[in-house]
PDB file of N, CA and C in Angstrom:
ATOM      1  N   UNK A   1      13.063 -34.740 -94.169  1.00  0.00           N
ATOM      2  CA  UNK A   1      11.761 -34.172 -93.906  1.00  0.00           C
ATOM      3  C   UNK A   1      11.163 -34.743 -92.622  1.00  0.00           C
ATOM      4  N   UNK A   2      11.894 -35.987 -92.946  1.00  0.00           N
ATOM      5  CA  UNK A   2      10.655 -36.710 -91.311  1.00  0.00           C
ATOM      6  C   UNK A   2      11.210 -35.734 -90.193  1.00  0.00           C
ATOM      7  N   UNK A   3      12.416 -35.748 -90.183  1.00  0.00           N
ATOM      8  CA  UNK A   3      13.354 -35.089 -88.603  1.00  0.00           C
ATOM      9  C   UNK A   3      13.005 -33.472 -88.603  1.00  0.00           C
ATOM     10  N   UNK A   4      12.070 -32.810 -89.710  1.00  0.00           N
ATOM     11  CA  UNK A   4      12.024 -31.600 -89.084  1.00  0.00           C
ATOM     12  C   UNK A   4      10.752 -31.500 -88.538  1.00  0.00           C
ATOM     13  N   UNK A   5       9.532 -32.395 -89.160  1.00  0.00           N
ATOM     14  CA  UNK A   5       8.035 -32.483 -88.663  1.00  0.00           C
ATOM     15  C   UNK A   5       8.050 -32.107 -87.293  1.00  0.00           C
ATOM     16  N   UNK A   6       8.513 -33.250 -86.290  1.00  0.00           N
ATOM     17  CA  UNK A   6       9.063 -32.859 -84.596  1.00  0.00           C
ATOM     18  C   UNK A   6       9.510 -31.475 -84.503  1.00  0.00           C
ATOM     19  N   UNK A   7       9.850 -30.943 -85.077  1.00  0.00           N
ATOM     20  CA  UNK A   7      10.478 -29.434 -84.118  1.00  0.00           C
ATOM     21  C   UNK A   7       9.371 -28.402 -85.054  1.00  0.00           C
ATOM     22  N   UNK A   8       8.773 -28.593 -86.176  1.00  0.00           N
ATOM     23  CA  UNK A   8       7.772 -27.712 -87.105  1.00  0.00           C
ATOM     24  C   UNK A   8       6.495 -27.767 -85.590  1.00  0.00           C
ATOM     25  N   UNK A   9       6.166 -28.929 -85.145  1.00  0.00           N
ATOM     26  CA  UNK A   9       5.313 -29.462 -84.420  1.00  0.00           C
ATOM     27  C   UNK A   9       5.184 -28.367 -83.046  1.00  0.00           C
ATOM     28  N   UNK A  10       6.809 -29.024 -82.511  1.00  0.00           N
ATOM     29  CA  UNK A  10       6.820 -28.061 -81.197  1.00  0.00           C
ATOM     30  C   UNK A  10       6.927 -26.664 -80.854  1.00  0.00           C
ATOM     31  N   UNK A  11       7.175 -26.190 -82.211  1.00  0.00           N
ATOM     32  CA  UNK A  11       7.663 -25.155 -82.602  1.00  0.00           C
ATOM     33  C   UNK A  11       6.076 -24.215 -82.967  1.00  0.00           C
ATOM     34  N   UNK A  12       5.281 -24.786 -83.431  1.00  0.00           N
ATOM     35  CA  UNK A  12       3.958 -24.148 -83.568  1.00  0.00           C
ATOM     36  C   UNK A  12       3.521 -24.326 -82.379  1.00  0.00           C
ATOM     37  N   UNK A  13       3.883 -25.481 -81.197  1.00  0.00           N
ATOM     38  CA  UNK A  13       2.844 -25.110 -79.905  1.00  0.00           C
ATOM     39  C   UNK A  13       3.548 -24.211 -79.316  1.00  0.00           C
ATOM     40  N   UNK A  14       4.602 -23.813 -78.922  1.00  0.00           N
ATOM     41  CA  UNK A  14       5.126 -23.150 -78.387  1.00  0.00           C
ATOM     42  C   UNK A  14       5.158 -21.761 -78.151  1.00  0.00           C
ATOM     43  N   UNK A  15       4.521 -21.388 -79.742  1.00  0.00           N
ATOM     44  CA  UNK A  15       4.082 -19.675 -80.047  1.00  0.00           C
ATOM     45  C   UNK A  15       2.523 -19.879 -80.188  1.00  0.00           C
ATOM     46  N   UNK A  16       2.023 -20.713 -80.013  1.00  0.00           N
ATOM     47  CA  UNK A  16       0.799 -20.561 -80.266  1.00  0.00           C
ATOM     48  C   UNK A  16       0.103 -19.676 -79.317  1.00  0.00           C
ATOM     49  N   UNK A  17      -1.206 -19.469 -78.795  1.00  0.00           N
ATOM     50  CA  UNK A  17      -1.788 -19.237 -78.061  1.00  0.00           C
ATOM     51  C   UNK A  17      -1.691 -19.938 -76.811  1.00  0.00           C
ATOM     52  N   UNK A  18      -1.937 -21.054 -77.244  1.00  0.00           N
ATOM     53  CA  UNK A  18      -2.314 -22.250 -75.815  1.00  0.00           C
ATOM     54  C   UNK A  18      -0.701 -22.406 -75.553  1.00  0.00           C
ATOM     55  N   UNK A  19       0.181 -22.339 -76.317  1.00  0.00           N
ATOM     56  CA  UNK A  19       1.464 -22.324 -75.216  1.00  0.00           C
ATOM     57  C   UNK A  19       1.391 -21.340 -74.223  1.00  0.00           C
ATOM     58  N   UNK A  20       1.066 -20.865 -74.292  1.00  0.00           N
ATOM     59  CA  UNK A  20       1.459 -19.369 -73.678  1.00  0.00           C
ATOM     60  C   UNK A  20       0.451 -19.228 -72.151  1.00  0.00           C
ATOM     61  N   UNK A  21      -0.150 -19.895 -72.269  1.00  0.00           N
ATOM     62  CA  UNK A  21      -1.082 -20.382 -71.022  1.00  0.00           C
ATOM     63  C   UNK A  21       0.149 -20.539 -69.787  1.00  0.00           C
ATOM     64  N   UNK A  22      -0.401 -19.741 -68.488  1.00  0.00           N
ATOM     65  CA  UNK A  22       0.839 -19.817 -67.570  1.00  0.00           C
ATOM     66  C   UNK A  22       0.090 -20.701 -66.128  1.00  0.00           C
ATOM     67  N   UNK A  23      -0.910 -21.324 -66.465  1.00  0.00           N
ATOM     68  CA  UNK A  23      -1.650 -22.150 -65.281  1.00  0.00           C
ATOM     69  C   UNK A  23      -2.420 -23.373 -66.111  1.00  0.00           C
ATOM     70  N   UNK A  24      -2.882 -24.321 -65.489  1.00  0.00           N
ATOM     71  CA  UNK A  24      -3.873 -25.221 -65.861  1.00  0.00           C
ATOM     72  C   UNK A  24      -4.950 -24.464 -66.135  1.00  0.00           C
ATOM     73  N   UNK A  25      -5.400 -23.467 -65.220  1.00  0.00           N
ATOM     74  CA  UNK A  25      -6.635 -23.250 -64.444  1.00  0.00           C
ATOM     75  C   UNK A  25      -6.741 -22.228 -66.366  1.00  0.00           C
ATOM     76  N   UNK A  26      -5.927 -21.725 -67.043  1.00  0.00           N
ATOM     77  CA  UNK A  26      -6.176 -20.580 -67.802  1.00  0.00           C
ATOM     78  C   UNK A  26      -5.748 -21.660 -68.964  1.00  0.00           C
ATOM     79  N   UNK A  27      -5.392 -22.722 -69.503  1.00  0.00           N
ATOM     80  CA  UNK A  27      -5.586 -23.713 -70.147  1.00  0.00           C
ATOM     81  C   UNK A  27      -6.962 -24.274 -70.356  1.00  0.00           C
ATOM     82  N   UNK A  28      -7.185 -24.844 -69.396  1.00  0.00           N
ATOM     83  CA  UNK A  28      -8.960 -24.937 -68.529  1.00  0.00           C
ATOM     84  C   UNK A  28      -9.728 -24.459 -69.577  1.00  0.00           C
ATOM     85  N   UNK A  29      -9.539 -22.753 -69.355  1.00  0.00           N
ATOM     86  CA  UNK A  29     -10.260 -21.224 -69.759  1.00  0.00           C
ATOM     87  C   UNK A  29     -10.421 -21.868 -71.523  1.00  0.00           C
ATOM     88  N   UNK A  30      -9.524 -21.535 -71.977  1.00  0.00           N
ATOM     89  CA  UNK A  30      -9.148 -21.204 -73.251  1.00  0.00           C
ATOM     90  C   UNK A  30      -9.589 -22.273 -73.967  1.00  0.00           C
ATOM     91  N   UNK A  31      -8.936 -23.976 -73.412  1.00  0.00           N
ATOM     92  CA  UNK A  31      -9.762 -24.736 -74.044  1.00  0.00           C
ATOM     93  C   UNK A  31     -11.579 -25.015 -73.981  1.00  0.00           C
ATOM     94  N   UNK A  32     -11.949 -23.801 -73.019  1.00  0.00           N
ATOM     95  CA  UNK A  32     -13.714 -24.064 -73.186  1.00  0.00           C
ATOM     96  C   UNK A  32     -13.883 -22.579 -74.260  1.00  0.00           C
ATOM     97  N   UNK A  33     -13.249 -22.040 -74.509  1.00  0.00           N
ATOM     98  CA  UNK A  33     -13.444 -20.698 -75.246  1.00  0.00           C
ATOM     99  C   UNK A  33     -13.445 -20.992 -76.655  1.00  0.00           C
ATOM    100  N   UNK A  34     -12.638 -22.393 -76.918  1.00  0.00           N
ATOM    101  CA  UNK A  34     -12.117 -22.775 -78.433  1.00  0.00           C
ATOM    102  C   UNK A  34     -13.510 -23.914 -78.572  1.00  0.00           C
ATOM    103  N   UNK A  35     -13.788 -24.764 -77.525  1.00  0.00           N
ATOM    104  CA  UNK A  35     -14.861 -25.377 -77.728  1.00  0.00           C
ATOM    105  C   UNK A  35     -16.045 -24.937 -78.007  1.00  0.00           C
ATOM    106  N   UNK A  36     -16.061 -23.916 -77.041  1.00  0.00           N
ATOM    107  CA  UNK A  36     -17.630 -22.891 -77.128  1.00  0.00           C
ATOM    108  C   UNK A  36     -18.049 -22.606 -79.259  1.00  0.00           C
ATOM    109  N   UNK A  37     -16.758 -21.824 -79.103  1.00  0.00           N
ATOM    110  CA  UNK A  37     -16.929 -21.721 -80.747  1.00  0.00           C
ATOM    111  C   UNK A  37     -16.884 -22.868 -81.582  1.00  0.00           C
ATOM    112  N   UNK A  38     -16.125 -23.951 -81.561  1.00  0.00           N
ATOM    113  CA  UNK A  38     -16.731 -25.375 -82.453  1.00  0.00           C
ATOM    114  C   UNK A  38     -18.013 -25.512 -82.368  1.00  0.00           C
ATOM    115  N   UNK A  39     -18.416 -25.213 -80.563  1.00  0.00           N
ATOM    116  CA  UNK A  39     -20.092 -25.926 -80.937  1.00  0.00           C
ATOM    117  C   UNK A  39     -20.762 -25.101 -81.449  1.00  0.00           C
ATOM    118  N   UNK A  40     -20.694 -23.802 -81.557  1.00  0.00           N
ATOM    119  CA  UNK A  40     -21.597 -22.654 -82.369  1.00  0.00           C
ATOM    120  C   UNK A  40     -21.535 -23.200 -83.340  1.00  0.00           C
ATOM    121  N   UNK A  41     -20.470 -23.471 -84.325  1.00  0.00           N
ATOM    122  CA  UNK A  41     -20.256 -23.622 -85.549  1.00  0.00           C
ATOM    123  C   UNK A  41     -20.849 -24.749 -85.453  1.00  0.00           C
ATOM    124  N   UNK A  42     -20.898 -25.890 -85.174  1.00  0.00           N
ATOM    125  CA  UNK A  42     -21.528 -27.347 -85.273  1.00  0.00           C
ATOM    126  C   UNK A  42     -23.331 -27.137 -85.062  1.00  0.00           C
ATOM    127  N   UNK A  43     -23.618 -26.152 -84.418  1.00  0.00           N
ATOM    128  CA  UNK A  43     -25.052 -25.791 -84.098  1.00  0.00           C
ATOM    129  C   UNK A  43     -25.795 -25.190 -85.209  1.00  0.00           C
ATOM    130  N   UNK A  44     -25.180 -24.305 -85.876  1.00  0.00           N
ATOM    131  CA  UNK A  44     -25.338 -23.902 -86.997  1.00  0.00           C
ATOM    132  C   UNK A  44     -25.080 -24.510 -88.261  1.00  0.00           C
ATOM    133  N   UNK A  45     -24.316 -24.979 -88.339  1.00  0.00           N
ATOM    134  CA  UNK A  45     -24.452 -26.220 -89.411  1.00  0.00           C
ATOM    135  C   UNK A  45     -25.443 -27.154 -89.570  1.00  0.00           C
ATOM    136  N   UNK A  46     -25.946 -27.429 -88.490  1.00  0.00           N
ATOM    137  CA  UNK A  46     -27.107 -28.195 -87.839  1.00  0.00           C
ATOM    138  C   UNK A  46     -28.124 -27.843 -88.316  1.00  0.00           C
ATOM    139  N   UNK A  47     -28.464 -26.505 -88.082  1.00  0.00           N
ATOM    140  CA  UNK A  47     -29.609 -25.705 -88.589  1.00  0.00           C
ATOM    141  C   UNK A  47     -30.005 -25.827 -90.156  1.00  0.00           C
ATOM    142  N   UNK A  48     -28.569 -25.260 -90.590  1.00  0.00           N
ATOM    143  CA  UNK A  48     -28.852 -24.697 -91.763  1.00  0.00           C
ATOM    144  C   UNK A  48     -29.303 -26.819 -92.777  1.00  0.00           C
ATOM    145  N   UNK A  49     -28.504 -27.549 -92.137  1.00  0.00           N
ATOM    146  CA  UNK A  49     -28.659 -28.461 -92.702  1.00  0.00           C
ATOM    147  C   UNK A  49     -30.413 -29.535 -92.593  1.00  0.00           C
ATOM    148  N   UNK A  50     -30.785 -28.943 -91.541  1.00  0.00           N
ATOM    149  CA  UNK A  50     -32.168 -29.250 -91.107  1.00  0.00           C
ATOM    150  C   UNK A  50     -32.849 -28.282 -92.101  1.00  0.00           C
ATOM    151  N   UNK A  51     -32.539 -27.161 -92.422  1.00  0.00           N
ATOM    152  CA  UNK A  51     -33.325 -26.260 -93.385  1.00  0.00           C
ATOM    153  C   UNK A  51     -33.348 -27.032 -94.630  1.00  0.00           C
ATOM    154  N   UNK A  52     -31.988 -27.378 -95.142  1.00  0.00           N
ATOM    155  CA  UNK A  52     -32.293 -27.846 -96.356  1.00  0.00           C
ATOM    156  C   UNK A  52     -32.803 -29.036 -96.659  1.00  0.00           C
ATOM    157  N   UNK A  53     -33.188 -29.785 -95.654  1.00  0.00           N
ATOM    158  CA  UNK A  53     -33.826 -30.943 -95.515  1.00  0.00           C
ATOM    159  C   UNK A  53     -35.212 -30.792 -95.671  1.00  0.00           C
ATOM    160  N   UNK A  54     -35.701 -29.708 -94.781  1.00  0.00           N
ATOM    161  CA  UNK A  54     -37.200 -29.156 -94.800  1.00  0.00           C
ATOM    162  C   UNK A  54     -37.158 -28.119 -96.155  1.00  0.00           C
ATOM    163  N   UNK A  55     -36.430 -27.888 -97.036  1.00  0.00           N
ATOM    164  CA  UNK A  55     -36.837 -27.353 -98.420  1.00  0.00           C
ATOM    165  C   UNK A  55     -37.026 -28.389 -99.248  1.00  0.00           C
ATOM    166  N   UNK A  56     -36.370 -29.581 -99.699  1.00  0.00           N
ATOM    167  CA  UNK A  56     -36.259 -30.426 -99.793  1.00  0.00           C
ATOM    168  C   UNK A  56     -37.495 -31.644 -99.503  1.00  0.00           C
ATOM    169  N   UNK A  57     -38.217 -31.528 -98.753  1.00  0.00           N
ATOM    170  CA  UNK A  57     -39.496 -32.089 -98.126  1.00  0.00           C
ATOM    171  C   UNK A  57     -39.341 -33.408 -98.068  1.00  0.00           C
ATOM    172  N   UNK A  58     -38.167 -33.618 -97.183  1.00  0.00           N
ATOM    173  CA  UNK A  58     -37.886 -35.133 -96.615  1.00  0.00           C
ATOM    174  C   UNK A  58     -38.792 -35.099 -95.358  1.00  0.00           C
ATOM    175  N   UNK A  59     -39.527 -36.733 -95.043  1.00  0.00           N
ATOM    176  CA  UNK A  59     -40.013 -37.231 -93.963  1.00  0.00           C
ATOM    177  C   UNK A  59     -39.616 -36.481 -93.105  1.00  0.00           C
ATOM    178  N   UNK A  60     -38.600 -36.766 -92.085  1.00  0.00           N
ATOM    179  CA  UNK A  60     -37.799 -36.440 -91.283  1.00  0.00           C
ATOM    180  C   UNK A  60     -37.316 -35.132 -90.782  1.00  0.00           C
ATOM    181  N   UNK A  61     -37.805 -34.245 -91.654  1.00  0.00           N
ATOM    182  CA  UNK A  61     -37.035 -32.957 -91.573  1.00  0.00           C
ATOM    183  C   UNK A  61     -37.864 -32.340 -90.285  1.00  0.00           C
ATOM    184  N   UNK A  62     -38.757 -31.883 -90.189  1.00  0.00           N
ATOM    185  CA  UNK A  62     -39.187 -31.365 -88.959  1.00  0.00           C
ATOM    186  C   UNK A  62     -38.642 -32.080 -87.639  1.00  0.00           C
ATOM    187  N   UNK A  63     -38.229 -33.515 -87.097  1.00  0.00           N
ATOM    188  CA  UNK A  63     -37.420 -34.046 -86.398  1.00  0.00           C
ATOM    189  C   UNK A  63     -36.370 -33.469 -86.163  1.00  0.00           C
ATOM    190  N   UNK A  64     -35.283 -33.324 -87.158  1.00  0.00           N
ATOM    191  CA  UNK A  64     -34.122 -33.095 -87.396  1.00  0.00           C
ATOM    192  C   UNK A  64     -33.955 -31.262 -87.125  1.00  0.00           C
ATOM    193  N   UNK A  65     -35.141 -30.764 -87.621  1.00  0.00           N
ATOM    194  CA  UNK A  65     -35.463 -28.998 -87.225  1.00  0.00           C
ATOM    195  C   UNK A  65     -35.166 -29.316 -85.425  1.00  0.00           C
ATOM    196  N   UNK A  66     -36.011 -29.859 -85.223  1.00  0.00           N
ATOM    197  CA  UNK A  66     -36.618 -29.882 -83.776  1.00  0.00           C
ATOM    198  C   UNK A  66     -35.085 -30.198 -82.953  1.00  0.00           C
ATOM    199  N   UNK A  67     -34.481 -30.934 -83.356  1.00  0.00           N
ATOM    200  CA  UNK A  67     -33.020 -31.544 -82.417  1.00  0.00           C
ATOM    201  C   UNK A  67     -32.250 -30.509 -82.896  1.00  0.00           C
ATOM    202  N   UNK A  68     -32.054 -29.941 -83.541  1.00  0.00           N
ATOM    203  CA  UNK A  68     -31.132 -29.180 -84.355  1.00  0.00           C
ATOM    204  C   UNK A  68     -31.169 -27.638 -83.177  1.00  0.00           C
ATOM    205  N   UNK A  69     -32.460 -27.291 -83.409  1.00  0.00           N
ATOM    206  CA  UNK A  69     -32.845 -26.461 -82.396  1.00  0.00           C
ATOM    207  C   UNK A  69     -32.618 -25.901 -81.360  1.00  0.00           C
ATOM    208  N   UNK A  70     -33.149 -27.634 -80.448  1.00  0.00           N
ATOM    209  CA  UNK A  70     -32.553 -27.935 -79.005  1.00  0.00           C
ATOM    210  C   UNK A  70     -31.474 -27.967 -79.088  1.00  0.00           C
ATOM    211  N   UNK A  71     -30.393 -28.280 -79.900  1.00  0.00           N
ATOM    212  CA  UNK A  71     -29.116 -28.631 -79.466  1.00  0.00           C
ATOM    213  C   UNK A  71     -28.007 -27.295 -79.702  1.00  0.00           C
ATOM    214  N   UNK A  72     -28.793 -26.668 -80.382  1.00  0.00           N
ATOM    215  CA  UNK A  72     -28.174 -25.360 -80.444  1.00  0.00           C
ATOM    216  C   UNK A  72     -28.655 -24.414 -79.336  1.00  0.00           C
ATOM    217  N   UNK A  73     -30.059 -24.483 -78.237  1.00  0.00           N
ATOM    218  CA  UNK A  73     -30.450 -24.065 -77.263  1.00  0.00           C
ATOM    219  C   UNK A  73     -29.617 -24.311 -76.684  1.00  0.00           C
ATOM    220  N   UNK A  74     -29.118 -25.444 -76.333  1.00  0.00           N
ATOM    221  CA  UNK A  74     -28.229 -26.316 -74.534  1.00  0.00           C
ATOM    222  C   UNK A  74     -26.520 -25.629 -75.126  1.00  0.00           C
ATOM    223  N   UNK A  75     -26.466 -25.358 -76.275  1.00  0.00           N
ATOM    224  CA  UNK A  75     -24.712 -24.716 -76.703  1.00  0.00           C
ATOM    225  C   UNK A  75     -24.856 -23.679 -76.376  1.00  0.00           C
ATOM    226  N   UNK A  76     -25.865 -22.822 -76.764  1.00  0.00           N
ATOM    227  CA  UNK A  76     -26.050 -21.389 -76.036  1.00  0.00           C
ATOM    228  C   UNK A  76     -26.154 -21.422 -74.569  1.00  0.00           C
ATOM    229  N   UNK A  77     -27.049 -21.903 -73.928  1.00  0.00           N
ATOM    230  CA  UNK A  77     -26.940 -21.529 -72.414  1.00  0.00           C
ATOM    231  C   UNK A  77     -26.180 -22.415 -71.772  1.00  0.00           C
ATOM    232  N   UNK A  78     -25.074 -23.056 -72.416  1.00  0.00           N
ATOM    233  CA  UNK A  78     -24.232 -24.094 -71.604  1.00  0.00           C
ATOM    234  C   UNK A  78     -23.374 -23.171 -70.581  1.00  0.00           C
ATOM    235  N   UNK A  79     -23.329 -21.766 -70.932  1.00  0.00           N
ATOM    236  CA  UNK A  79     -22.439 -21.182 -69.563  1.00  0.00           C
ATOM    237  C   UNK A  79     -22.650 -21.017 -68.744  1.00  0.00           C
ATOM    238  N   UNK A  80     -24.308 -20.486 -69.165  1.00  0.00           N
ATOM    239  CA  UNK A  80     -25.344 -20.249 -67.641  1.00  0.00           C
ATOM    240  C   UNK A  80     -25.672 -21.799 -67.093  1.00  0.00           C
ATOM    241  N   UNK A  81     -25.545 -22.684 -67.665  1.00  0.00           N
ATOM    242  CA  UNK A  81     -25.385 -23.867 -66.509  1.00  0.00           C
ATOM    243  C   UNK A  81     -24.199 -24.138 -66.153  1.00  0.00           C
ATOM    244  N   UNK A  82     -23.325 -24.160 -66.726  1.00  0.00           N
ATOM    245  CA  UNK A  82     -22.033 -24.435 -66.180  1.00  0.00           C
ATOM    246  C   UNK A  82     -22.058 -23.716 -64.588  1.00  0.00           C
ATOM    247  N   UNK A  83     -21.878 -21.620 -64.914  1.00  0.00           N
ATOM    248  CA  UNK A  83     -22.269 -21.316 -63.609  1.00  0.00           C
ATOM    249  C   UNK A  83     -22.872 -21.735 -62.194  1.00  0.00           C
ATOM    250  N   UNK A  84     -24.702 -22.507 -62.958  1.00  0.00           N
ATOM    251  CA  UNK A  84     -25.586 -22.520 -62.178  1.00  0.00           C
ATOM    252  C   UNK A  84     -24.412 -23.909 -61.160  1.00  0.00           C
ATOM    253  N   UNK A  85     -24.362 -24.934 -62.158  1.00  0.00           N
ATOM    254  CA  UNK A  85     -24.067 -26.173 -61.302  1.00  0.00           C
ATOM    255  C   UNK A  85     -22.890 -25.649 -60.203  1.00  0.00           C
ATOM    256  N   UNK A  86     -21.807 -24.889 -60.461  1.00  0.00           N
ATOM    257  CA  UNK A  86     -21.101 -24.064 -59.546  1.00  0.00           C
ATOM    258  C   UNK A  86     -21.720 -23.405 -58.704  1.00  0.00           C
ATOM    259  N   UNK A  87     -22.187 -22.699 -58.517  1.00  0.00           N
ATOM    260  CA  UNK A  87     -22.877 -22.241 -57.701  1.00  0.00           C
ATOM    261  C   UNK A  87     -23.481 -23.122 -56.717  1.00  0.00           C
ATOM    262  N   UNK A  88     -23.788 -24.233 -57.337  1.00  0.00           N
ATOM    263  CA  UNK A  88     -24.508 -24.975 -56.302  1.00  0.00           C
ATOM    264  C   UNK A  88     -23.307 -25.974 -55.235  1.00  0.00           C
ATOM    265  N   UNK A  89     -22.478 -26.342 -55.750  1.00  0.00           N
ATOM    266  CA  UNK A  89     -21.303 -26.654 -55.045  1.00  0.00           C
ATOM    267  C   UNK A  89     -20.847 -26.023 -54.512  1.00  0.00           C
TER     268      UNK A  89
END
């Protein structure tokens, strides 16, 4: 079992998606496309978990609303800055 893990391994990158990448530059791409969506999902988790904090009527919860918020604001327009800072270079 140990000696097939190694080729099960290389064998899934190889057909994957990200094998199949034929530049850095489109590696680059794809790994901000896979990130983009973690942080949605992490932003929203965020939320919903600040909600149940504020049903719940912990101290803290309006804090935790408030960052939760923002931090799901800066995941959303992280492309339009990404752009902007390009642009400026």
């Amino acid at each position: 079992m140990k000696t097939l893990f190694p080729i099960i391994l290389i064998s899934s990158f190889l057909y994957s998606r990200a094998g199949l990448c034929r530049s850095l530059e489109a590696s680059a791409k794809q790994l901000n496309d896979q990130a983009s969506r973690i942080a949605v999902a992490v932003a929203l988790f965020g939320i919903i978990l600040a909600g149940i904090y504020y049903s719940f009527g912990r101290n803290d919860a309006s804090m935790k609303m408030s960052s939760a918020l923002f931090g799901a604001t800066i995941v959303m327009l992280a492309p339009a800055i990404v752009a902007f800072i390009r642009g400026l270079a």
